[in-house]
Protein backbone atom coordinates (compact mmCIF):
# COMPACT_ATOMS: atom_id res chain seq x y z
CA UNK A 1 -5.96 22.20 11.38
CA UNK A 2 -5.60 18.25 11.61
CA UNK A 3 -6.68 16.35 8.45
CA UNK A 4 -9.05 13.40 9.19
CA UNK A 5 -5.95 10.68 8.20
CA UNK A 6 -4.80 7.83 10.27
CA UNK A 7 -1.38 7.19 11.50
CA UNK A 8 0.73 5.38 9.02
CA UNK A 9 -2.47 5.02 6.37
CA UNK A 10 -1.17 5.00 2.71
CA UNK A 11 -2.91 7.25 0.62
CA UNK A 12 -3.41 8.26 -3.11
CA UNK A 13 -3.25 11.81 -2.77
CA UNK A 14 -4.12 14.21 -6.37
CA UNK A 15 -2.90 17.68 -6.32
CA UNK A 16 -3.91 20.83 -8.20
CA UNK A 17 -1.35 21.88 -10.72
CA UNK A 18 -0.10 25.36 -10.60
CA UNK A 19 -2.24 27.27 -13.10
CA UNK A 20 -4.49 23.75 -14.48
CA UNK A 21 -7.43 23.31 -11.79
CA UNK A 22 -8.79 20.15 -13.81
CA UNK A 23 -4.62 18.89 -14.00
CA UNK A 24 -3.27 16.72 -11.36
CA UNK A 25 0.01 15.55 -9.94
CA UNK A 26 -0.57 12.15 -8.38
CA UNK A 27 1.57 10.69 -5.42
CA UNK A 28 1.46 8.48 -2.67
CA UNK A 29 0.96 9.94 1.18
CA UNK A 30 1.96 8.13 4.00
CA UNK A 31 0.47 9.97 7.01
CA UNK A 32 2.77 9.76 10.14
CA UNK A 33 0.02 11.36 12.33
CA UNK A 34 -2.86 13.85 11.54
CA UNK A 35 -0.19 17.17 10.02
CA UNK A 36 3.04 15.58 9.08
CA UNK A 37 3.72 12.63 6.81
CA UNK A 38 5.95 11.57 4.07
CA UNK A 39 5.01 12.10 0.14
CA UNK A 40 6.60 9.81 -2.88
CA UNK A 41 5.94 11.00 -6.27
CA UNK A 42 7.44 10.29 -9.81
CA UNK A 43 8.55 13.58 -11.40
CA UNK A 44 10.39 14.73 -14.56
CA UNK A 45 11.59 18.65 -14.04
CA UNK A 46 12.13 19.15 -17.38
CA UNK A 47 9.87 17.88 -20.33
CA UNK A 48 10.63 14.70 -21.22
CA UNK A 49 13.63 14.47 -18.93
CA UNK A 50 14.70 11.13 -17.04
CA UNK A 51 11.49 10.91 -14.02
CA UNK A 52 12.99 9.98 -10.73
CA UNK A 53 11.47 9.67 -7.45
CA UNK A 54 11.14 12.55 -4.87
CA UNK A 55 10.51 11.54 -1.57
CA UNK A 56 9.35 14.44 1.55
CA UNK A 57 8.66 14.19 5.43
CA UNK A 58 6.42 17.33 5.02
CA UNK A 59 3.75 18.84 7.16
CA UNK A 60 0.74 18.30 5.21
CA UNK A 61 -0.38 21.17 5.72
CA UNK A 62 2.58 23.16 3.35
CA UNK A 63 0.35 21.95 0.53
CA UNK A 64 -3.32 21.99 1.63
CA UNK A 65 -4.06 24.72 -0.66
CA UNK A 66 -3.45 22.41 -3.46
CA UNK A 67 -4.14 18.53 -2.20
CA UNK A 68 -7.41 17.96 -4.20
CA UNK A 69 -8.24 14.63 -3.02
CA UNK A 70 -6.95 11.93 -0.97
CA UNK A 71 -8.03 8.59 -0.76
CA UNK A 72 -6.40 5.77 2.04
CA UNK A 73 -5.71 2.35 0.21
CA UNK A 74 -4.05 0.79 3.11
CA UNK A 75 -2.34 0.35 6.52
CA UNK A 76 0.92 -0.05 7.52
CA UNK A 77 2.87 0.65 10.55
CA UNK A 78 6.62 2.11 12.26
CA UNK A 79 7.78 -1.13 11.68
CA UNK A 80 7.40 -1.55 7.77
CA UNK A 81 8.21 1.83 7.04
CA UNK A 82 11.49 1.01 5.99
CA UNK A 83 11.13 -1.52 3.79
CA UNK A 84 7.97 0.23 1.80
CA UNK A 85 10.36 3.09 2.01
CA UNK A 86 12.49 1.29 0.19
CA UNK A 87 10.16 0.33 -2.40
CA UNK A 88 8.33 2.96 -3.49
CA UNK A 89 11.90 4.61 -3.71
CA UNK A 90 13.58 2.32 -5.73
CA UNK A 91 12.67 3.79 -9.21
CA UNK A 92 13.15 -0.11 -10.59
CA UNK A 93 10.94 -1.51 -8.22
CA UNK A 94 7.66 -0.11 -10.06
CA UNK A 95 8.10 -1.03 -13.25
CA UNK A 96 6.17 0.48 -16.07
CA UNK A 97 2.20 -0.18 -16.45
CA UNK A 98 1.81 -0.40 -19.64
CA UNK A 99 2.55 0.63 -23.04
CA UNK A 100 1.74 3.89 -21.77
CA UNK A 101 3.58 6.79 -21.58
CA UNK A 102 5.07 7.44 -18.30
CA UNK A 103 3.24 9.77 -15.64
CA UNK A 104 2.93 10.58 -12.65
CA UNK A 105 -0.14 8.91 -12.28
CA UNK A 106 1.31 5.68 -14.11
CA UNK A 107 3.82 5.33 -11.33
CA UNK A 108 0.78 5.59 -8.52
CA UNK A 109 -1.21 2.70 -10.30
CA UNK A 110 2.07 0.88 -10.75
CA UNK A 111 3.51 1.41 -7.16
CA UNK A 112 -0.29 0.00 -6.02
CA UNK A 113 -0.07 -3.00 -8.35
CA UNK A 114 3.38 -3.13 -6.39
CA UNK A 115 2.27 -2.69 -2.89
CA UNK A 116 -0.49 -5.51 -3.35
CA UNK A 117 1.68 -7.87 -4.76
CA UNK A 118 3.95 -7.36 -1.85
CA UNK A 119 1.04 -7.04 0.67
CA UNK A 120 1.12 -3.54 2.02
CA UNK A 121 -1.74 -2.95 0.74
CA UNK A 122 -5.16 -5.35 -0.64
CA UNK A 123 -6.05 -3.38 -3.71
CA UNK A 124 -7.39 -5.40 -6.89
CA UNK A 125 -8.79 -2.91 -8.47
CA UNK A 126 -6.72 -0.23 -9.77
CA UNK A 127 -8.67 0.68 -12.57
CA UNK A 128 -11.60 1.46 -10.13
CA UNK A 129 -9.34 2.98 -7.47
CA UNK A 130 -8.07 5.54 -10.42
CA UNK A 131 -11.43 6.72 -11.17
CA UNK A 132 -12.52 6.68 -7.62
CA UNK A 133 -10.05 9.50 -6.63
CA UNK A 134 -9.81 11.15 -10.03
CA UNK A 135 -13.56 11.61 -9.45
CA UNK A 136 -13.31 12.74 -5.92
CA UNK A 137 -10.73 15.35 -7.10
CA UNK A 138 -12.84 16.82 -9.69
CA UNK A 139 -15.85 16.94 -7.23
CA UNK A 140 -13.22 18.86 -4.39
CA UNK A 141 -12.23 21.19 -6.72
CA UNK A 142 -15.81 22.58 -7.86
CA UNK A 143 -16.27 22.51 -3.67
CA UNK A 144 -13.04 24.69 -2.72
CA UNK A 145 -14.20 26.81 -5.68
CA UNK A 146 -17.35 27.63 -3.57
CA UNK A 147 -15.48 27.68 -0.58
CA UNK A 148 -15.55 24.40 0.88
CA UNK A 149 -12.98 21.92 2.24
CA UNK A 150 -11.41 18.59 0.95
CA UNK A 151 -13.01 14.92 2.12
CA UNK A 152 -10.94 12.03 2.65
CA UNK A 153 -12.01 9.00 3.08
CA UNK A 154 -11.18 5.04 2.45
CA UNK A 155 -11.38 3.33 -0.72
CA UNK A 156 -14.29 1.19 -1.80
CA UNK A 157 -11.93 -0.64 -3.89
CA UNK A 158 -9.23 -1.66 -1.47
CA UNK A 159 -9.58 -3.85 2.11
């Protein structure tokens, strides 16, 4: 089973957390063709340990029981891999949002504040992005529950 991604589109991707259907892990998906593609995410394995970044070359579908939503934000290509490689693994390069407390999800909206201002990606809108996919996610879920299958599809809020 392919997923309907492009080849080297960026997505936000939400998954399920193991025993919290309305609780998501957020990362970014880079989609090297339509099953296998490489996943950054921030992660802390033990409660309020140091986070560090955990990048993958996975199949996507190892975790298509528990990708929620996934939404593309922008393009890149073989060529820039490296370098926005680099980047999103470089745990100083996305610095903090806000006041916030750290997250998962603070690191996604960070790492696309990031990308824009290093033009990966056109994305001005981060705030709307984040409720875009969250919303998508919680839609998916109630879906799968009644047995149907995940949509992706291309931000309204990015070019």
């Amino acid at each position: 089973m392919g997923w309907n991604v492009e080849h080297y589109g960026i997505y936000v991707a939400l998954w399920v957390r193991d025993g919290q259907p309305v609780s998501f892990h957020w990362s970014l998906y880079i989609a090297y063709d339509t099953e296998r593609g490489e996943s950054f995410e921030a992660v802390d394995k033990v409660e309020n340990g140091p986070w560090y970044i955990l990048s993958e070359v996975t199949s996507i579908l190892k975790y298509a029981s528990r990708v929620t939503a996934m939404i593309k934000v922008g393009q890149t290509s073989a060529e820039a891999l490296p370098r926005l490689r680099r980047i999103l693994e470089d745990r100083s390069s996305v610095h903090q949002r806000n006041a916030a407390k750290f997250s998962c999800r603070i690191w996604v909206l960070n790492a696309l504040e990031f990308l824009d201002r290093e033009s990966f990606i056109s994305c001005k809108h981060v705030e709307k992005i984040e409720k875009e996919v969250r919303d998508m996610a919680e839609y998916n879920v109630k879906a799968r529950s009644q047995g149907g299958d995940i949509i992706v599809f291309e931000s309204a809020h990015s070019a």
